[in-house]
Every structure is written in C-alpha cells, then in structure tokens.
C-alpha atoms as a PDB file:
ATOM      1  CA  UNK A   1       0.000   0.000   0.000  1.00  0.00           C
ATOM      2  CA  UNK A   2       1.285   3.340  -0.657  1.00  0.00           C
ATOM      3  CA  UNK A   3       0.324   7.067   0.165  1.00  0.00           C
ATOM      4  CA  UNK A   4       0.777   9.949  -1.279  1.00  0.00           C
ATOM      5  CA  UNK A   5       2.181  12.966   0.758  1.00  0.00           C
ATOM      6  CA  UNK A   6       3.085  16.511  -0.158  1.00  0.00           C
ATOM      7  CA  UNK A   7       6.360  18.578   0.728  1.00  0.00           C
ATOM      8  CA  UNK A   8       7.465  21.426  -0.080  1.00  0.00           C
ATOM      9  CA  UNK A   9       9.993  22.307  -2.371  1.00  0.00           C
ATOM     10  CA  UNK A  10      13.005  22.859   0.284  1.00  0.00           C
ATOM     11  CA  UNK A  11      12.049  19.744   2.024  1.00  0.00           C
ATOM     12  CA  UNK A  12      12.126  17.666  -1.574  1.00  0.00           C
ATOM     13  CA  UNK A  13      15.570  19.187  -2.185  1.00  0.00           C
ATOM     14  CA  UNK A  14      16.995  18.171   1.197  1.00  0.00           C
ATOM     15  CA  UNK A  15      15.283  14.771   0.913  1.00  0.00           C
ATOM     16  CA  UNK A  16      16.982  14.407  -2.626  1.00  0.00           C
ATOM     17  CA  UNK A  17      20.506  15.733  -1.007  1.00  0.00           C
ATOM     18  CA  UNK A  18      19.965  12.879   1.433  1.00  0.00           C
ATOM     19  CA  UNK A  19      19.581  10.212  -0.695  1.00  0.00           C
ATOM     20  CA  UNK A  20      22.348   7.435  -1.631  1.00  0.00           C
ATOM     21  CA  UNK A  21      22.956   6.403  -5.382  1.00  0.00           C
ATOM     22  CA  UNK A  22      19.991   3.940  -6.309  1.00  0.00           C
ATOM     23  CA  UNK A  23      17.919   4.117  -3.163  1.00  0.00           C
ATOM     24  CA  UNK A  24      14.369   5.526  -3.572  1.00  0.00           C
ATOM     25  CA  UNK A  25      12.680   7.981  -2.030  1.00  0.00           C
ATOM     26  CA  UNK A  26      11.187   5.644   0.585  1.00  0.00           C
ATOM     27  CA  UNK A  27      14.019   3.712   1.656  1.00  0.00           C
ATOM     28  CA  UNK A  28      15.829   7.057   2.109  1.00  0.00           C
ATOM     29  CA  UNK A  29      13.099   8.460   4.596  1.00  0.00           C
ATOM     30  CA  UNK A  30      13.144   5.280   6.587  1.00  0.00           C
ATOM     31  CA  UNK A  31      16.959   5.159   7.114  1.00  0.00           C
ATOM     32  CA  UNK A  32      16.807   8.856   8.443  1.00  0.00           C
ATOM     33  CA  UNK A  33      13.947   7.873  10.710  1.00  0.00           C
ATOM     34  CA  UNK A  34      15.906   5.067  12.158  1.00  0.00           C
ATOM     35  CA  UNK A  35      18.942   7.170  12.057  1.00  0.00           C
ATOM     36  CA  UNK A  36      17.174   9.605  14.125  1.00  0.00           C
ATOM     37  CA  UNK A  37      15.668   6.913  16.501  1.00  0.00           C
ATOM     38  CA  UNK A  38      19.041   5.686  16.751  1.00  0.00           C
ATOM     39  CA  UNK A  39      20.400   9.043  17.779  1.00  0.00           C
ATOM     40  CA  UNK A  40      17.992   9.778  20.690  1.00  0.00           C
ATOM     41  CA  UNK A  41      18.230   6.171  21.921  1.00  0.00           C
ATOM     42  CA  UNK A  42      22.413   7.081  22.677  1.00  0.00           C
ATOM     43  CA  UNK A  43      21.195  11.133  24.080  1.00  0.00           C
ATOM     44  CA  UNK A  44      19.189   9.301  26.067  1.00  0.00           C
ATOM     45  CA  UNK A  45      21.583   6.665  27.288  1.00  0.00           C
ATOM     46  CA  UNK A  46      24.687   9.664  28.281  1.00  0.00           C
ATOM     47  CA  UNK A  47      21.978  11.581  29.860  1.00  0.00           C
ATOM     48  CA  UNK A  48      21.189   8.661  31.908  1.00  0.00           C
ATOM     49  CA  UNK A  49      24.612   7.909  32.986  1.00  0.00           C
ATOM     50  CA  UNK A  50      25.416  11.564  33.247  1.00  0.00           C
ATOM     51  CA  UNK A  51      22.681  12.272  35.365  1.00  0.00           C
ATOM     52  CA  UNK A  52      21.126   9.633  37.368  1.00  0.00           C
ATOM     53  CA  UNK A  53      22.909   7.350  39.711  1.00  0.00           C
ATOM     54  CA  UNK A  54      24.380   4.491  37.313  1.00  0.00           C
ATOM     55  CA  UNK A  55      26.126   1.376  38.198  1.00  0.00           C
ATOM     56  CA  UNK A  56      27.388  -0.733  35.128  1.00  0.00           C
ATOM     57  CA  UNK A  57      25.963  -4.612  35.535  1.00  0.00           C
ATOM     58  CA  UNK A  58      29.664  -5.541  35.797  1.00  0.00           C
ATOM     59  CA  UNK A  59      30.331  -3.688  38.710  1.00  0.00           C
ATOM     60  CA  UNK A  60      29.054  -5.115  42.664  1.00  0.00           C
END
C-alpha cells in the first residue's frame, strides 16, 4: 500500500541531497527515521549515565 504525501519544495531538495545512489525515495526516509531513533536512543543513554545514579551490571 502506498500514500501519497506533499512537501514542499526545500524539504524535496533536502530529501533528494539525502539520498544514496539507487535508493528511492522511501528507503531514504526510513533510514533517516531510524537514524534519528538511533540518535535519541544514545542522548538518552549519556543523559542517563550523566545524570542519574548508574552502576554498570559488571560492577558489585
């Protein structure tokens, strides 16, 4: 199933910029989703180390 969405003309630009040789328009906006995902997951995980009280498992 596919949908049909409409950007503007900056966002098409950057979304073109973005892409890799071959890879389609859809495959390039799922790989910066997960990208991003990926990116708060590790924020998250130095902010929690940074500031809560943190004991690795390998330590008693």
């Amino acid at each position: 199933m596919t949908k049909i969405i409409s950007i503007s003309v900056e966002a098409y630009d950057l979304l073109e910029k973005a892409r890799l040789p071959g890879e389609e328009f859809n495959d390039t906006i799922c790989r910066l989703i997960k990208l991003r995902e990926q990116t708060e997951f590790f924020k998250r995980q130095s902010q929690i180390v940074e500031d809560e009280d943190f004991f690795p498992l390998d330590q008693s």
